[in-house]
N, C-alpha and C. Protein backbone atom coordinates (compact mmCIF):
# COMPACT_ATOMS: atom_id res chain seq x y z
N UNK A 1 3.23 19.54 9.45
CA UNK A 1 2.12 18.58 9.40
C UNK A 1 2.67 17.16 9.47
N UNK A 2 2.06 16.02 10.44
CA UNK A 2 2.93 14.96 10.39
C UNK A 2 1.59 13.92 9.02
N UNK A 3 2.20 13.50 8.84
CA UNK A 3 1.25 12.73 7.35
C UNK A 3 1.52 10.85 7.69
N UNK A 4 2.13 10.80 9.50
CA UNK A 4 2.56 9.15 9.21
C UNK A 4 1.46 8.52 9.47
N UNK A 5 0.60 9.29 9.97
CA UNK A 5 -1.09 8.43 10.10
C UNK A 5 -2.18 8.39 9.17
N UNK A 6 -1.90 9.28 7.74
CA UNK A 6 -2.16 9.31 6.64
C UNK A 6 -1.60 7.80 5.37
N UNK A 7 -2.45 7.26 5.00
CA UNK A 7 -2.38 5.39 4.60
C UNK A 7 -2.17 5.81 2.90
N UNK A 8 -1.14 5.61 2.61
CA UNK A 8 -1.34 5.83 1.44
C UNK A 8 -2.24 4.82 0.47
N UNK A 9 -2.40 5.21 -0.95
CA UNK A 9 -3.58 4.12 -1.18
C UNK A 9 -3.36 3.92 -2.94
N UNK A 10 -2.84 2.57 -2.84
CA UNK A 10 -2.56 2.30 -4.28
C UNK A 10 -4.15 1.52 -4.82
N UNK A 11 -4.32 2.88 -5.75
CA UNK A 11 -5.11 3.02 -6.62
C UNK A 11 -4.83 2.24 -7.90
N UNK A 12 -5.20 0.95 -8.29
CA UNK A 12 -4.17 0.25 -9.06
C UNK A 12 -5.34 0.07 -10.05
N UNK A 13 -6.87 0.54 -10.33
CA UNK A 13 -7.59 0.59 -11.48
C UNK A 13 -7.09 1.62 -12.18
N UNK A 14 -6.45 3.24 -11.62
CA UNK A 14 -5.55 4.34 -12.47
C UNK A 14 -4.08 4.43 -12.20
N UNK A 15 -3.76 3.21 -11.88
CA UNK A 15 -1.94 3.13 -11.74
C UNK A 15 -1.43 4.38 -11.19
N UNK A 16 -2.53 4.99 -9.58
CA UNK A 16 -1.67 5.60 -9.13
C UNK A 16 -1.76 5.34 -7.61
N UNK A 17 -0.26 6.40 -7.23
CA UNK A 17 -0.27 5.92 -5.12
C UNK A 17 -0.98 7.24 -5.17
N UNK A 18 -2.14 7.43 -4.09
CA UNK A 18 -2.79 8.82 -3.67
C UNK A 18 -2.30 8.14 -2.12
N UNK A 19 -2.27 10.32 -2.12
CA UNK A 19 -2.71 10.34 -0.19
C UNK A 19 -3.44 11.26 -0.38
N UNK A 20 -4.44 11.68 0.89
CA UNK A 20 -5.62 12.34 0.23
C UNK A 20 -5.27 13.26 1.72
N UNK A 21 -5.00 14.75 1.65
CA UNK A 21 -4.78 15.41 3.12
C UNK A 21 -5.64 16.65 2.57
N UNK A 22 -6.50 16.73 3.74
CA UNK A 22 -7.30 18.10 3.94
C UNK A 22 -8.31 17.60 3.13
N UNK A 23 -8.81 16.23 2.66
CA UNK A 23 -9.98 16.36 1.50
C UNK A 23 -9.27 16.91 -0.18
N UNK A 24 -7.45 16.90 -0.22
CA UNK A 24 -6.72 17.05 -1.31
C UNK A 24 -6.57 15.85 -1.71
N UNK A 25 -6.54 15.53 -3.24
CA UNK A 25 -5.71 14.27 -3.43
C UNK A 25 -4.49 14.46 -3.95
N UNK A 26 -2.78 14.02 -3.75
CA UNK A 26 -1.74 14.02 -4.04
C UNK A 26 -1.62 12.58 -4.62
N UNK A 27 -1.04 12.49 -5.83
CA UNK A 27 -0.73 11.63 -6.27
C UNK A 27 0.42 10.84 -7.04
N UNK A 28 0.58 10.07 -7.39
CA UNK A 28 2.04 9.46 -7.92
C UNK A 28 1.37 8.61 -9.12
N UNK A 29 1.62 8.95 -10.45
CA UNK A 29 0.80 7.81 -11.46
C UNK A 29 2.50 7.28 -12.03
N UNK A 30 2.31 5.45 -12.10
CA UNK A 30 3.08 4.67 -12.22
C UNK A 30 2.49 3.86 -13.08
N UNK A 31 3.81 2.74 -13.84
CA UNK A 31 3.53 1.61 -14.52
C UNK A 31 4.05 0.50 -13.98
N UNK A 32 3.23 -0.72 -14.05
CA UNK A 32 4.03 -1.74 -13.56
C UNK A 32 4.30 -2.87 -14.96
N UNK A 33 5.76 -3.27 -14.81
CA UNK A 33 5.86 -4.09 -15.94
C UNK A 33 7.29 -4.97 -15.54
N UNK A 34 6.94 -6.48 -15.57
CA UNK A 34 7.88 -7.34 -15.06
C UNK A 34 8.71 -6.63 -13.90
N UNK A 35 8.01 -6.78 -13.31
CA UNK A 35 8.52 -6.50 -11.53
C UNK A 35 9.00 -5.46 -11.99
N UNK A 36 9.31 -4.77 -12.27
CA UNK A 36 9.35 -3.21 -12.35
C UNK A 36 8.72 -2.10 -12.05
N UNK A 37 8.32 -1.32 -11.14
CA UNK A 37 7.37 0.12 -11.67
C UNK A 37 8.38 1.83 -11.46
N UNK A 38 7.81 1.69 -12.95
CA UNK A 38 8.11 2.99 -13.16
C UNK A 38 7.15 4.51 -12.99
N UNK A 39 8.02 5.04 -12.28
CA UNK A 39 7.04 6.45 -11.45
C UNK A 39 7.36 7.46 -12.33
N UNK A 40 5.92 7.81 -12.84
CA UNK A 40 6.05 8.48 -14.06
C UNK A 40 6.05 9.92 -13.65
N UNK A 41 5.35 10.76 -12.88
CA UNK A 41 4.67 11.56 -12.50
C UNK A 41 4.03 11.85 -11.14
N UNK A 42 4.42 12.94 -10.12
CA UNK A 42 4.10 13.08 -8.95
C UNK A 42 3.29 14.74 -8.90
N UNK A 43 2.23 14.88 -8.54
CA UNK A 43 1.67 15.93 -8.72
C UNK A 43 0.66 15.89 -6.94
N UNK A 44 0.95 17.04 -6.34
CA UNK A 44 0.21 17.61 -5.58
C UNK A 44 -0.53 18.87 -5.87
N UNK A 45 -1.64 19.28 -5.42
CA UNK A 45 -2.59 20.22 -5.57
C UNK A 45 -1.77 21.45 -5.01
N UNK A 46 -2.01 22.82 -5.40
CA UNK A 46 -1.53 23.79 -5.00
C UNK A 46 -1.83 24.17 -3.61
N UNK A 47 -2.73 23.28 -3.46
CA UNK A 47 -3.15 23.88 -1.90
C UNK A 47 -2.48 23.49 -0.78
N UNK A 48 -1.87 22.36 -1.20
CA UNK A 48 -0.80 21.54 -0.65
C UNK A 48 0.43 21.94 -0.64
N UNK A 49 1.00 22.35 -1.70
CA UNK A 49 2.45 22.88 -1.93
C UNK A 49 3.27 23.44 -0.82
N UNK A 50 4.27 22.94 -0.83
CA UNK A 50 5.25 23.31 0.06
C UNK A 50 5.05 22.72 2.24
N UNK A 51 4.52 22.28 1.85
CA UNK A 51 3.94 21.32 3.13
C UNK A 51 4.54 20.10 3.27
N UNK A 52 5.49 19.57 2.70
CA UNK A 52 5.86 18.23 2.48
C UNK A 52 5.21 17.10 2.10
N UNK A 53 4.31 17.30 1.42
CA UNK A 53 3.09 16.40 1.18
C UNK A 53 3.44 15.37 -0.40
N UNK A 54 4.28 15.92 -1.28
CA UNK A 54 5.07 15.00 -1.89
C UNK A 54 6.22 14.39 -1.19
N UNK A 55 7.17 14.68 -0.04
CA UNK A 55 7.83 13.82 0.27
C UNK A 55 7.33 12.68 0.87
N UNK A 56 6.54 13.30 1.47
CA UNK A 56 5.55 11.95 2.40
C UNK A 56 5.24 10.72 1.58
N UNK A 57 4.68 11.41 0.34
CA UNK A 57 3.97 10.06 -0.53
C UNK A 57 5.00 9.66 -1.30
N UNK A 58 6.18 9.74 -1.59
CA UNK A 58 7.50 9.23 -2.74
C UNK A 58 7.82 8.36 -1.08
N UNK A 59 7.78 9.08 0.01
CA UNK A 59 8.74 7.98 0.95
C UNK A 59 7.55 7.11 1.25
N UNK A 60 6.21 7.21 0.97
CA UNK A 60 5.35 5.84 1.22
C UNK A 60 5.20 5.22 -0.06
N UNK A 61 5.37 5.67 -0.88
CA UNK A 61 5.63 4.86 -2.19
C UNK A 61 6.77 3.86 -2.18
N UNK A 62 8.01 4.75 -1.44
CA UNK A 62 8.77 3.99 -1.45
C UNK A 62 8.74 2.28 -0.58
N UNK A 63 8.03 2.77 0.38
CA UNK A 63 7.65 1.97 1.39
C UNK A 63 7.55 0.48 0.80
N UNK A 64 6.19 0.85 -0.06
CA UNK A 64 5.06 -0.20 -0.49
C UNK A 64 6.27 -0.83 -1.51
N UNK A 65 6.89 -0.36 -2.53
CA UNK A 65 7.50 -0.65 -3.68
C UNK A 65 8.79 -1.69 -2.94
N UNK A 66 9.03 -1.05 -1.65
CA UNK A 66 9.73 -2.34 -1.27
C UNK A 66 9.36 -3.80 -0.75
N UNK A 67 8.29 -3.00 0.05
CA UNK A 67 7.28 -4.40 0.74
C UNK A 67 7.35 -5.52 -0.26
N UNK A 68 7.26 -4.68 -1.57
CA UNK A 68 6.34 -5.77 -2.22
C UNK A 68 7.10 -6.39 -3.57
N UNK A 69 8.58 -6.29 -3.06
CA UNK A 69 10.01 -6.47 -3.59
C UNK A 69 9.93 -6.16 -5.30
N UNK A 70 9.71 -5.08 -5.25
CA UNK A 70 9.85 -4.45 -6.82
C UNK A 70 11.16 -3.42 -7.23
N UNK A 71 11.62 -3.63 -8.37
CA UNK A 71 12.49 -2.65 -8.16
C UNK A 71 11.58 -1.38 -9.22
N UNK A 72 12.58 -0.12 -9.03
CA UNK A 72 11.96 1.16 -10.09
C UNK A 72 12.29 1.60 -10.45
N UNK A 73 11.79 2.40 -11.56
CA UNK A 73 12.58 3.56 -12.62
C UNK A 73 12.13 4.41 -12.36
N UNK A 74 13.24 5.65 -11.90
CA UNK A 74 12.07 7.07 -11.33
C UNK A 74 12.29 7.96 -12.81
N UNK A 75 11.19 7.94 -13.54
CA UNK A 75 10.91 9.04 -14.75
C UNK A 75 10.95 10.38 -14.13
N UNK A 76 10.01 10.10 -13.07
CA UNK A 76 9.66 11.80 -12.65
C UNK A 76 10.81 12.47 -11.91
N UNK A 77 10.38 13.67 -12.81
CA UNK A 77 12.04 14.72 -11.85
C UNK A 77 11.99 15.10 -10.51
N UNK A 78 10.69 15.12 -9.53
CA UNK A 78 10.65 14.92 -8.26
C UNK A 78 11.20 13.62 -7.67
N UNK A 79 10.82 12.49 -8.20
CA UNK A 79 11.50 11.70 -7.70
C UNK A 79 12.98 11.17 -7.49
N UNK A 80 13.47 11.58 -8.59
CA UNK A 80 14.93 11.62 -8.99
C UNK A 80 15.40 12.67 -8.65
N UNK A 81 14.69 13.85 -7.61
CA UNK A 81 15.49 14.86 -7.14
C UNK A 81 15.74 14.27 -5.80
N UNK A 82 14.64 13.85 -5.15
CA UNK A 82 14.00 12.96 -3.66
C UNK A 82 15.09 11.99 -3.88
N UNK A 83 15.43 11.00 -4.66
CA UNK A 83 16.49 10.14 -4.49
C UNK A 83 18.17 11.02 -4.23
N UNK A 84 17.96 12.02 -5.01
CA UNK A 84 19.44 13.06 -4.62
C UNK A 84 19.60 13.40 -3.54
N UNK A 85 18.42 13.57 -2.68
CA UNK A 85 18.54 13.90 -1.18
C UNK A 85 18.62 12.72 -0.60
N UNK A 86 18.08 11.57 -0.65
CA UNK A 86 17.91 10.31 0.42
C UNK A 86 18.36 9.23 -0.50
N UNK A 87 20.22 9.30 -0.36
CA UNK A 87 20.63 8.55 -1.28
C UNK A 87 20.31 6.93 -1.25
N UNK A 88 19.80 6.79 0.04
CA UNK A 88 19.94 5.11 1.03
C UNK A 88 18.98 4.61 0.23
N UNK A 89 17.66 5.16 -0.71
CA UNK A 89 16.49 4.89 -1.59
C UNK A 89 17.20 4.25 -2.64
N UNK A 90 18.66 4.44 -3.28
CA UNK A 90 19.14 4.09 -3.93
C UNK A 90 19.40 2.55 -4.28
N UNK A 91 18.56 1.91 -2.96
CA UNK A 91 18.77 0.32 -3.19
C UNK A 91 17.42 -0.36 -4.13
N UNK A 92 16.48 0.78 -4.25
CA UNK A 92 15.11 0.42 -4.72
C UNK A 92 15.64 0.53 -6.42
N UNK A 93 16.33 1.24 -6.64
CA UNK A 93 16.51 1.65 -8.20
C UNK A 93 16.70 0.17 -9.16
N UNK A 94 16.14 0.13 -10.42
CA UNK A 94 16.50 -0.79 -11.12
C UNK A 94 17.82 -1.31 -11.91
């Protein structure tokens, strides 16, 4: 499934990034605090699973989190597994 025409969408009244595929919502809930955000939690729907539908949204998370020159703390163990694979993310870290 390609997901690059899928917009991710920072939801910043529930401090989270959604992408919404098939009418699913996948999401990333974060904190922001002195230029910092920390990614607490990445959860996709089961219906989703195994589709790549969390890498998509940690690498458009990542996207935005740079755009918008922040650095981060990855809490969540998806994310900090996603940084083990794509070490080059390693410039976003706090």
């Amino acid at each position: 499934m390609n997901f690059a025409d899928i917009e991710l969408k920072n939801n910043e009244a529930i401090h989270n990034f959604e992408l919404f595929v098939d009418g699913q919502r996948a999401f990333i809930d974060y904190k922001i605090k002195d230029s910092k955000i920390y990614l607490i939690h990445t959860e996709v729907p089961a219906e989703l699973q195994g589709m790549g539908v969390a890498e998509a949204l940690v690498e458009k998370a990542f996207n935005y989190i740079e755009q918008h020159q922040l650095k981060m703390v990855p809490l969540c163990s998806y994310v900090q597994l996603f940084l083990k694979r794509h070490p080059g993310w390693n410039r976003l870290v706090a």
